[in-house]
PDB file of N, CA and C in Angstrom:
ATOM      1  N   UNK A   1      64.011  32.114  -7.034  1.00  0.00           N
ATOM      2  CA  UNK A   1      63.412  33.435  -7.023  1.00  0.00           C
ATOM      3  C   UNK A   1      64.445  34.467  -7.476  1.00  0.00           C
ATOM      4  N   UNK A   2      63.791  35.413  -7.978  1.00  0.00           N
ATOM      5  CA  UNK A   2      64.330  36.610  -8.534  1.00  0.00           C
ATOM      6  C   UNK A   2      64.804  37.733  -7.099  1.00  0.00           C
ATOM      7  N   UNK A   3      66.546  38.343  -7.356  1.00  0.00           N
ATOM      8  CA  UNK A   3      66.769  39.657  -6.344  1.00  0.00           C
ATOM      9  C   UNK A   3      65.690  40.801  -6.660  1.00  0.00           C
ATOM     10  N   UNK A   4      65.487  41.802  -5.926  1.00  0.00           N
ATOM     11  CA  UNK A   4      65.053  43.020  -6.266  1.00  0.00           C
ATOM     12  C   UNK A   4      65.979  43.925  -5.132  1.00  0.00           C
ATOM     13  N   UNK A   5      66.119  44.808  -5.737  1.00  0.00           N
ATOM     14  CA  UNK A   5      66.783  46.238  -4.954  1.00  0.00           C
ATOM     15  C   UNK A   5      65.684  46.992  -4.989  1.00  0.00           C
ATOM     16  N   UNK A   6      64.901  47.063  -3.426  1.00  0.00           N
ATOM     17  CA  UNK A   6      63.675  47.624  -3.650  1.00  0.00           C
ATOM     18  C   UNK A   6      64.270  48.857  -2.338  1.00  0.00           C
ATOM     19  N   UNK A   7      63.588  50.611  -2.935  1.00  0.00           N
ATOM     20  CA  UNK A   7      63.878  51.334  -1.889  1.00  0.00           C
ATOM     21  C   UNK A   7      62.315  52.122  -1.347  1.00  0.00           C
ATOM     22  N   UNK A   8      62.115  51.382  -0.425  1.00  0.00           N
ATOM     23  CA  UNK A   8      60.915  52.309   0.077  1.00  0.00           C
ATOM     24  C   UNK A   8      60.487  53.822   1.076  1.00  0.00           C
ATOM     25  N   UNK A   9      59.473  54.624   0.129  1.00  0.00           N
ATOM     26  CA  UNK A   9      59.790  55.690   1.015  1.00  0.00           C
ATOM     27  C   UNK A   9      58.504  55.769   1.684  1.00  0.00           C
ATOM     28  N   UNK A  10      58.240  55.587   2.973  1.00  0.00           N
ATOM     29  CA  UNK A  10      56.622  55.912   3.302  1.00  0.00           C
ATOM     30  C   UNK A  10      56.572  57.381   4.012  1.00  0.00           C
ATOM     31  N   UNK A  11      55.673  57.891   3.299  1.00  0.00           N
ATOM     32  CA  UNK A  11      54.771  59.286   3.654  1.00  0.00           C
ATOM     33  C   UNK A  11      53.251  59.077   4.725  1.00  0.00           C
ATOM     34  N   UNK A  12      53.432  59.403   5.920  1.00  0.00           N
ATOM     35  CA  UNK A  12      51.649  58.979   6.770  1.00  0.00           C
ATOM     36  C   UNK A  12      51.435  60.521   6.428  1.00  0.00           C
ATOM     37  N   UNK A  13      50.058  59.962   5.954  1.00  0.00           N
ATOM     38  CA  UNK A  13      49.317  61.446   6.220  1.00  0.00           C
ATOM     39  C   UNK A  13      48.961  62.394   7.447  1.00  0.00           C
ATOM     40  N   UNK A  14      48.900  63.824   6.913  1.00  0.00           N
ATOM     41  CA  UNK A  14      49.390  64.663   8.008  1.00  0.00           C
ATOM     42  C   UNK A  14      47.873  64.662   9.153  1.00  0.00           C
ATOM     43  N   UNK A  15      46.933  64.101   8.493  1.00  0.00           N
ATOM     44  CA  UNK A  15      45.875  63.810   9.353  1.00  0.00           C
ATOM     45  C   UNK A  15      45.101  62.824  10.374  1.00  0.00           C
ATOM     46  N   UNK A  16      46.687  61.591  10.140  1.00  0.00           N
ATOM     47  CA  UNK A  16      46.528  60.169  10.727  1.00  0.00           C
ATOM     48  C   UNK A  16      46.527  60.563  12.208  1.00  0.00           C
ATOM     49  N   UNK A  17      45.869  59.874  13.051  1.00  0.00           N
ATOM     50  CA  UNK A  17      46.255  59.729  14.343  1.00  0.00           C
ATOM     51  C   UNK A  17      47.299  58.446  15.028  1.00  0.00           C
ATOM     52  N   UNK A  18      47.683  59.532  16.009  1.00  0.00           N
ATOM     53  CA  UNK A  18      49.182  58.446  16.083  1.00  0.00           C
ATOM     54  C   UNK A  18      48.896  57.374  17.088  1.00  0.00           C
ATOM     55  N   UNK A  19      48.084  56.989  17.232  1.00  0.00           N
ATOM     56  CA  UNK A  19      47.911  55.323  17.968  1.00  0.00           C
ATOM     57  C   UNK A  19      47.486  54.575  16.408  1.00  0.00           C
ATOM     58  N   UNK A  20      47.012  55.369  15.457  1.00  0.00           N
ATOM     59  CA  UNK A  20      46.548  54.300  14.184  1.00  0.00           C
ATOM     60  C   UNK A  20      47.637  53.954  13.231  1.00  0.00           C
ATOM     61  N   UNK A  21      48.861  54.885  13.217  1.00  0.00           N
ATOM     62  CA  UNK A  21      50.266  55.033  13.066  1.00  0.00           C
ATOM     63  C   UNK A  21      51.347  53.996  13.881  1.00  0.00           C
ATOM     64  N   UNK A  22      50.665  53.935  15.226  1.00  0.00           N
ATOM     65  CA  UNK A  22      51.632  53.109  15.960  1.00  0.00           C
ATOM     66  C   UNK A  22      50.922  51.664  15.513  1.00  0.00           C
ATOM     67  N   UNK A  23      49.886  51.355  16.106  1.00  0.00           N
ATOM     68  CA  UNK A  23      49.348  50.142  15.787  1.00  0.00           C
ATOM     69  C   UNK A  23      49.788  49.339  14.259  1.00  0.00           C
ATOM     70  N   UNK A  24      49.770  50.643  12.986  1.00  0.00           N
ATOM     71  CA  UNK A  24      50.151  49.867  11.986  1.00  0.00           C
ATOM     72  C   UNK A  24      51.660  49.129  11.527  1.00  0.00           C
ATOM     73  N   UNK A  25      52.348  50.814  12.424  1.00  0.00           N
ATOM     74  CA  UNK A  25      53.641  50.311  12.008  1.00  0.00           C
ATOM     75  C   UNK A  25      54.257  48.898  12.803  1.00  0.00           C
ATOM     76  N   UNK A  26      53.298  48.057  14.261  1.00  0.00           N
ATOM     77  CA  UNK A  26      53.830  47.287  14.814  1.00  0.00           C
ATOM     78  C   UNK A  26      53.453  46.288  14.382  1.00  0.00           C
ATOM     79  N   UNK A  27      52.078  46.142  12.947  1.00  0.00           N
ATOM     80  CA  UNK A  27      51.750  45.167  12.160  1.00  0.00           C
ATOM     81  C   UNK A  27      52.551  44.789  11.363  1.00  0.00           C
ATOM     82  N   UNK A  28      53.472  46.205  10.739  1.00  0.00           N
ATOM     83  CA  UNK A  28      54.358  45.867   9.387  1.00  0.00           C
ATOM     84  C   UNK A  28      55.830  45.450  10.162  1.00  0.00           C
ATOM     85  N   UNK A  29      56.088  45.630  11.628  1.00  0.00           N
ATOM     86  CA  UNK A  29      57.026  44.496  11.619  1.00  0.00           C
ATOM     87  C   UNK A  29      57.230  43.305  11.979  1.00  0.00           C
ATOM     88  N   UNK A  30      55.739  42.938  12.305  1.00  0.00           N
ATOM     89  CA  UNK A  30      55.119  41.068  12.091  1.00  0.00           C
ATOM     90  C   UNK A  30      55.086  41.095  10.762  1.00  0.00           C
ATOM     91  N   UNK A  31      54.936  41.428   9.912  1.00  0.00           N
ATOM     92  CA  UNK A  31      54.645  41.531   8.278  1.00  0.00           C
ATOM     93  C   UNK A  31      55.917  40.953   8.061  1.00  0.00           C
ATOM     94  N   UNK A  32      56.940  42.037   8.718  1.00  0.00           N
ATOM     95  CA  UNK A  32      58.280  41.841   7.815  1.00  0.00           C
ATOM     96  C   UNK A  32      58.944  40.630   8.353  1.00  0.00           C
ATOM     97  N   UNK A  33      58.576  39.951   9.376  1.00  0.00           N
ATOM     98  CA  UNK A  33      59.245  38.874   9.806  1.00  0.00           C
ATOM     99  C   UNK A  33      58.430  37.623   9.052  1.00  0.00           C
ATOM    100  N   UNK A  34      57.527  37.947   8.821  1.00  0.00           N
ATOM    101  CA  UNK A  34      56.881  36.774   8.165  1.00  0.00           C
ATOM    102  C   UNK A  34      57.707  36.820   6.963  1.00  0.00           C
ATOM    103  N   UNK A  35      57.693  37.596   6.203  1.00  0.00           N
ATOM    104  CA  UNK A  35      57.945  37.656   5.276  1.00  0.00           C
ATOM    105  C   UNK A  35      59.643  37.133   4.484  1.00  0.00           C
ATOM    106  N   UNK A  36      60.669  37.557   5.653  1.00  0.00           N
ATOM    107  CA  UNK A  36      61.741  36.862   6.067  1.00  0.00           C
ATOM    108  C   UNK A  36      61.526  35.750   6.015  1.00  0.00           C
ATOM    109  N   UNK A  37      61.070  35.322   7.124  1.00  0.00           N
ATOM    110  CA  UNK A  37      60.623  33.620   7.021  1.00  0.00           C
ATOM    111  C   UNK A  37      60.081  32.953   5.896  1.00  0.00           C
ATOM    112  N   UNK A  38      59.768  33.236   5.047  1.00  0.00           N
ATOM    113  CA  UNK A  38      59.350  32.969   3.447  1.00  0.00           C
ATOM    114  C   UNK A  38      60.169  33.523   2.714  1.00  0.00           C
ATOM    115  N   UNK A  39      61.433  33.860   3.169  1.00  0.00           N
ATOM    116  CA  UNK A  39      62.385  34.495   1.957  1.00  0.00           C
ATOM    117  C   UNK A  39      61.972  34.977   1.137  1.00  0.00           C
ATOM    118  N   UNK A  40      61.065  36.267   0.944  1.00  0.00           N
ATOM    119  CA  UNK A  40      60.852  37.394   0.232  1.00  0.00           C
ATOM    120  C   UNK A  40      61.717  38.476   0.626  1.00  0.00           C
ATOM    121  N   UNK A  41      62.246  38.593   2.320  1.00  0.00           N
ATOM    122  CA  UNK A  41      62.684  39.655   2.701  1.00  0.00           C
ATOM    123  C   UNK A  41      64.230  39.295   3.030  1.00  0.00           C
ATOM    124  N   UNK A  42      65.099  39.735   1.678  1.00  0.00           N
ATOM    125  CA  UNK A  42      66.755  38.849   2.364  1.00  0.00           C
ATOM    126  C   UNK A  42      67.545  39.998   3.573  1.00  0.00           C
ATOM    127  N   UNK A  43      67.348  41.286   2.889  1.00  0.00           N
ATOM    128  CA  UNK A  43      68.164  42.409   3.837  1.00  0.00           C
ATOM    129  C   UNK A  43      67.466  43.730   3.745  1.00  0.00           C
ATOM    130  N   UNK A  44      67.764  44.274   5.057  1.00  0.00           N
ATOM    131  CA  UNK A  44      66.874  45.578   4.810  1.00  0.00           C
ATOM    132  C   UNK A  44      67.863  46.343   5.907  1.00  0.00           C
ATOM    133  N   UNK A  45      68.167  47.801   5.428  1.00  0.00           N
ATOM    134  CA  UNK A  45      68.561  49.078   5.711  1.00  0.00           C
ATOM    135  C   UNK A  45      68.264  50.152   5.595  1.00  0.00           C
ATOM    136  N   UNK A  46      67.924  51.313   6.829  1.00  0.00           N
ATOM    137  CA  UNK A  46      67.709  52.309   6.741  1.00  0.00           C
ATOM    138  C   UNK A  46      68.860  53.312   6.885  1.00  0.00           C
ATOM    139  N   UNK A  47      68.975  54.133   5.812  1.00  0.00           N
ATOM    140  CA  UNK A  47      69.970  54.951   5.694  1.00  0.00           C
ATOM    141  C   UNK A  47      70.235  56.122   6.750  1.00  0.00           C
ATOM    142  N   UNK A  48      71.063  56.412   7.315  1.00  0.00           N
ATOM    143  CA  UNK A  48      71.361  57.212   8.448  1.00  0.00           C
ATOM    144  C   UNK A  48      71.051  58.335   8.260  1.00  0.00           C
ATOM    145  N   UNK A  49      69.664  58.758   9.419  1.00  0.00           N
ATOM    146  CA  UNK A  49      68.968  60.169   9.016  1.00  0.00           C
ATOM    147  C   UNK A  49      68.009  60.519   8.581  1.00  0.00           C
ATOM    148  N   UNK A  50      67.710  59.252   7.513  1.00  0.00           N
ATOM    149  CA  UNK A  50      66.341  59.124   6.844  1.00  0.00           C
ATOM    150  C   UNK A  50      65.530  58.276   6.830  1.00  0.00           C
ATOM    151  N   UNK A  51      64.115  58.889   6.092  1.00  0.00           N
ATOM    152  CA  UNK A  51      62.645  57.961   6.566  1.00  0.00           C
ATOM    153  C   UNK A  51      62.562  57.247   5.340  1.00  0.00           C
ATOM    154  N   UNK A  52      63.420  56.253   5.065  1.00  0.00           N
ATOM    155  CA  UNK A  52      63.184  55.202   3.703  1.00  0.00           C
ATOM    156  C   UNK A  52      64.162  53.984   4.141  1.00  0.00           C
ATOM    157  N   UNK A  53      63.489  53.000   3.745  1.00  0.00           N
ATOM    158  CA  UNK A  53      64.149  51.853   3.865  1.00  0.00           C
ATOM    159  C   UNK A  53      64.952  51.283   2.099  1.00  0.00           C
ATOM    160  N   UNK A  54      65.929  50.567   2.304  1.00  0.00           N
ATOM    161  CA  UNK A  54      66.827  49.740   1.430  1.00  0.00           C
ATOM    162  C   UNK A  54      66.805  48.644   1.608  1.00  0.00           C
ATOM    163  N   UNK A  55      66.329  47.489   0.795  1.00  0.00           N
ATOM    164  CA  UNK A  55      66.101  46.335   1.025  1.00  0.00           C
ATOM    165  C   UNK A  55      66.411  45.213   0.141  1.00  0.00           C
ATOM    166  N   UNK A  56      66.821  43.946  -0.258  1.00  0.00           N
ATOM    167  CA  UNK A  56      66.990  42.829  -1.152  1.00  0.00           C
ATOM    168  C   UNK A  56      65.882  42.280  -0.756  1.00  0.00           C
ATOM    169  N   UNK A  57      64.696  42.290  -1.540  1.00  0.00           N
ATOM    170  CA  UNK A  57      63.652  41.064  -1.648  1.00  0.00           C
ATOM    171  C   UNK A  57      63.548  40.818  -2.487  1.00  0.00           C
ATOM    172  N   UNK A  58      63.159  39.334  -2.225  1.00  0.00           N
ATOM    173  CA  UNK A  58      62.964  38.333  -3.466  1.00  0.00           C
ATOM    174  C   UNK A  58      61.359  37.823  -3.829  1.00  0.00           C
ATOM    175  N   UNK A  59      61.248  37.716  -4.995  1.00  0.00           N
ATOM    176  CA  UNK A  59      59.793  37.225  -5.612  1.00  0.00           C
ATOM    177  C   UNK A  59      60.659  36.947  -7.107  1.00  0.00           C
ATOM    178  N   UNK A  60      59.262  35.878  -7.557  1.00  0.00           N
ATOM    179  CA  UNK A  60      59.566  35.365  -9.158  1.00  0.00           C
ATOM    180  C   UNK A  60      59.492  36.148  -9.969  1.00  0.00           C
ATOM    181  N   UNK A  61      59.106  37.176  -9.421  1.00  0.00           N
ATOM    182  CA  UNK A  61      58.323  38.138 -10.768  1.00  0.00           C
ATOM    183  C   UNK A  61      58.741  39.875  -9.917  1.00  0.00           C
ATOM    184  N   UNK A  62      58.407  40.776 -10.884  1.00  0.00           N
ATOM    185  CA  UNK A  62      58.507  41.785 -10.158  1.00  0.00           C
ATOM    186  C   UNK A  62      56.856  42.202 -10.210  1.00  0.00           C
ATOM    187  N   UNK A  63      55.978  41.380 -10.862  1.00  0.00           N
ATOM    188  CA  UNK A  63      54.835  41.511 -10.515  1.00  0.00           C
ATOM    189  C   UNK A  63      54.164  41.041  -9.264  1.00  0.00           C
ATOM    190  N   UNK A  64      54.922  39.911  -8.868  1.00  0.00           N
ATOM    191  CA  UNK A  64      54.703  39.043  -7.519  1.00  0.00           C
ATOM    192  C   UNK A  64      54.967  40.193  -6.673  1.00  0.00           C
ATOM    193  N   UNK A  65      56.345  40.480  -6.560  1.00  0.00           N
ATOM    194  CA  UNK A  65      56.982  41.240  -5.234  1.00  0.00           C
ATOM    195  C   UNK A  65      56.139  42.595  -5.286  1.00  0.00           C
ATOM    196  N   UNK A  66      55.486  43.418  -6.135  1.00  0.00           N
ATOM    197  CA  UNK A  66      54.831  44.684  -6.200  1.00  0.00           C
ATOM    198  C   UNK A  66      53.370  44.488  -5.179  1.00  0.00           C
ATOM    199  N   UNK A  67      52.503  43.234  -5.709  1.00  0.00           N
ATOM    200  CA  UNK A  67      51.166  42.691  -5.278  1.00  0.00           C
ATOM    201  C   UNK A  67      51.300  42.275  -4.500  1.00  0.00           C
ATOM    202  N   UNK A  68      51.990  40.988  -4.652  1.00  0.00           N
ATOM    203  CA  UNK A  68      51.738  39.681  -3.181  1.00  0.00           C
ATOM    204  C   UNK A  68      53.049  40.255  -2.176  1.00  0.00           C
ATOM    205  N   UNK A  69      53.711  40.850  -2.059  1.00  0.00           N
ATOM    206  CA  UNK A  69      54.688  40.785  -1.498  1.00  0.00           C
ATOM    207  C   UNK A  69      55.200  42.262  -0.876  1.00  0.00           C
ATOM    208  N   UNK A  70      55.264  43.074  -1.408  1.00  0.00           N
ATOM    209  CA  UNK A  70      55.213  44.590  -0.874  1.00  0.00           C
ATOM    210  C   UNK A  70      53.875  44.696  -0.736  1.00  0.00           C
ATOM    211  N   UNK A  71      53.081  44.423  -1.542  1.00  0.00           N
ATOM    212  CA  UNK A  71      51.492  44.828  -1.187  1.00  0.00           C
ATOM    213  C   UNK A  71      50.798  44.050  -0.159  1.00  0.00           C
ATOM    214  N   UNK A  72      51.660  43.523   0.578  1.00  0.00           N
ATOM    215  CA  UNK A  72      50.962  42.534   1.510  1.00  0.00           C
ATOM    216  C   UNK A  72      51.403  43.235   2.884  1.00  0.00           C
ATOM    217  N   UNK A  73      52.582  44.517   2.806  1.00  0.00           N
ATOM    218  CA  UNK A  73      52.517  45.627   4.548  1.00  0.00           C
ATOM    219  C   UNK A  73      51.635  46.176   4.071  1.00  0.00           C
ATOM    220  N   UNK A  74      51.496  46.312   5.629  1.00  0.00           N
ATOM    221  CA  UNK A  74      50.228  46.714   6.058  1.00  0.00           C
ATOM    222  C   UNK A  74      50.838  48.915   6.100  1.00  0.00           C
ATOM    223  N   UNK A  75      51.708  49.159   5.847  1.00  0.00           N
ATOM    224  CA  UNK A  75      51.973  50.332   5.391  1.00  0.00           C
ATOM    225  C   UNK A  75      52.443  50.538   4.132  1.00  0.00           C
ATOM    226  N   UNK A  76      52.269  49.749   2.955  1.00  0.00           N
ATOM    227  CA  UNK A  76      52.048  49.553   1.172  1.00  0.00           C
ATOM    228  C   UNK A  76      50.950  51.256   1.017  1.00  0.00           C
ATOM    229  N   UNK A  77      49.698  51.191   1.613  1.00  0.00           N
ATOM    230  CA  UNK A  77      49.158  52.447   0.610  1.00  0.00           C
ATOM    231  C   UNK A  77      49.817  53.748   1.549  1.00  0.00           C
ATOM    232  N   UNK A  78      50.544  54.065   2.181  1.00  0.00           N
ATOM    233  CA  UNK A  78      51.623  54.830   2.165  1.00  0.00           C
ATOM    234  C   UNK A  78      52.785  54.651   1.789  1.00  0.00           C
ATOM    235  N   UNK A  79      53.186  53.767   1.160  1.00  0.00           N
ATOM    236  CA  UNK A  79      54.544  53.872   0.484  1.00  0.00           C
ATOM    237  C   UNK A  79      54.124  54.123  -1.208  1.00  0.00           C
ATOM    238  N   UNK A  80      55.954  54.894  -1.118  1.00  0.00           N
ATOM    239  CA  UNK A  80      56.221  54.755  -2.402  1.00  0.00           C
ATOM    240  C   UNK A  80      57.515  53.395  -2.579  1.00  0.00           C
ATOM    241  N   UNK A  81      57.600  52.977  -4.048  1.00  0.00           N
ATOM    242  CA  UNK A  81      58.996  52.012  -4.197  1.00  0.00           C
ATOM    243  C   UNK A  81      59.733  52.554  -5.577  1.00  0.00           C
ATOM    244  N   UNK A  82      60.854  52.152  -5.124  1.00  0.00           N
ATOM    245  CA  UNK A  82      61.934  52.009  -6.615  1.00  0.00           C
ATOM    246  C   UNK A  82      62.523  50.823  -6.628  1.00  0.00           C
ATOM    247  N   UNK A  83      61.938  50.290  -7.611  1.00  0.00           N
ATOM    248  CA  UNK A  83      62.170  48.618  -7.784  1.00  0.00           C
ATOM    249  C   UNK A  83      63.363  48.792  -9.155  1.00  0.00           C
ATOM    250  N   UNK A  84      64.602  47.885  -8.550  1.00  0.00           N
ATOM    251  CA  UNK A  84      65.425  47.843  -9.716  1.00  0.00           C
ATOM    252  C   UNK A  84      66.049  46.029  -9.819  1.00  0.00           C
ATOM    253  N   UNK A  85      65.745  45.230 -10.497  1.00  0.00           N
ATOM    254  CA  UNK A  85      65.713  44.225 -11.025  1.00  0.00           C
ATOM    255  C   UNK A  85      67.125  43.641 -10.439  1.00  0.00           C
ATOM    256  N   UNK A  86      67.801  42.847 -10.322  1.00  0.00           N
ATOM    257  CA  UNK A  86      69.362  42.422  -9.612  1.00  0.00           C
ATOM    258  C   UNK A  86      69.505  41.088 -10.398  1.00  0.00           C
ATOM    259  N   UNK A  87      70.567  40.992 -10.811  1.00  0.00           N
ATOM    260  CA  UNK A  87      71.122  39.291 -11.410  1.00  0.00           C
ATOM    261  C   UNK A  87      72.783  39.814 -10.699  1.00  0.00           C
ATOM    262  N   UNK A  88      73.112  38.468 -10.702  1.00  0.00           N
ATOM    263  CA  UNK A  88      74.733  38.132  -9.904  1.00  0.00           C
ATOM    264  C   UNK A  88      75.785  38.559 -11.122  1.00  0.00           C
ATOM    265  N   UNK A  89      76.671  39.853 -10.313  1.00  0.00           N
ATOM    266  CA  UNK A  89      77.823  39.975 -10.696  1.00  0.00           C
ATOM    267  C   UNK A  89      78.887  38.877 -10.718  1.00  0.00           C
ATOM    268  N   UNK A  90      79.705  38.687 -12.106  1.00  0.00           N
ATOM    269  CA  UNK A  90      80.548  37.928 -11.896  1.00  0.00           C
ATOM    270  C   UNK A  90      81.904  38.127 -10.821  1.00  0.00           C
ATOM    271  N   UNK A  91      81.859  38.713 -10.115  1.00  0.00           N
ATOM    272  CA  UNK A  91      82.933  39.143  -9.148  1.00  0.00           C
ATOM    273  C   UNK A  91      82.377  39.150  -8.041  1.00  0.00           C
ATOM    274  N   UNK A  92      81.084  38.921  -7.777  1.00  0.00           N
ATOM    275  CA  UNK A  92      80.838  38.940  -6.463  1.00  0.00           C
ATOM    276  C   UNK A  92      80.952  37.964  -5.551  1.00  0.00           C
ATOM    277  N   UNK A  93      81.597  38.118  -4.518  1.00  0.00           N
ATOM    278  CA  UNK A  93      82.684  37.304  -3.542  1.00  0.00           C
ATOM    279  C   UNK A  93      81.663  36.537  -2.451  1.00  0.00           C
ATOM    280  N   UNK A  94      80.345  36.423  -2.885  1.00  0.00           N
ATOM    281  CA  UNK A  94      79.093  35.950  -2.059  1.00  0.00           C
ATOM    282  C   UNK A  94      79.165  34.236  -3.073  1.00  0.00           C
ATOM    283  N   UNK A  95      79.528  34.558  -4.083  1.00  0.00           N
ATOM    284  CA  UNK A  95      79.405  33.365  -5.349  1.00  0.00           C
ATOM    285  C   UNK A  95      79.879  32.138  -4.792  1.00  0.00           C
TER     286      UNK A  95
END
């Protein structure tokens, strides 16, 4: 499978109610463990302060990881992504 440097920003609308907010967000982190467990999801970080996540997931395609794979949280139609493609540096000390 292919890296991705994917950064997600989710926006809830200002009209959601917050038990439909809580309920979802405790779906998307069964989501994200599944998803771990199928190695789509290698690392994920939220930057100190802010409402966006930083993440290494993997799919074959960046069509896979957009559909089957980000589009499979259950908080996808509130996010936005910046998907940037990853191949191995020759210096990287993970090699």
């Amino acid at each position: 499978m292919k890296e991705f440097l994917v950064e997600l920003t989710t926006t809830v609308p200002e009209d959601t109610d917050q038990t439909d907010v809580d309920r979802i967000r405790a779906a998307e982190a069964v989501r994200a463990g599944q998803l771990a467990a199928q190695g789509h999801l290698f690392r994920l970080w939220r930057p100190v302060g802010e409402l966006r996540s930083i993440g290494v997931w993997c799919a074959h395609d960046e069509a896979e990881l957009r559909e089957k794979v980000l589009g499979s949280l259950p908080l996808w139609p509130w996010m936005t992504a910046v998907v940037t493609p990853l191949k191995p540096h020759p210096n990287d000390p993970g090699r």
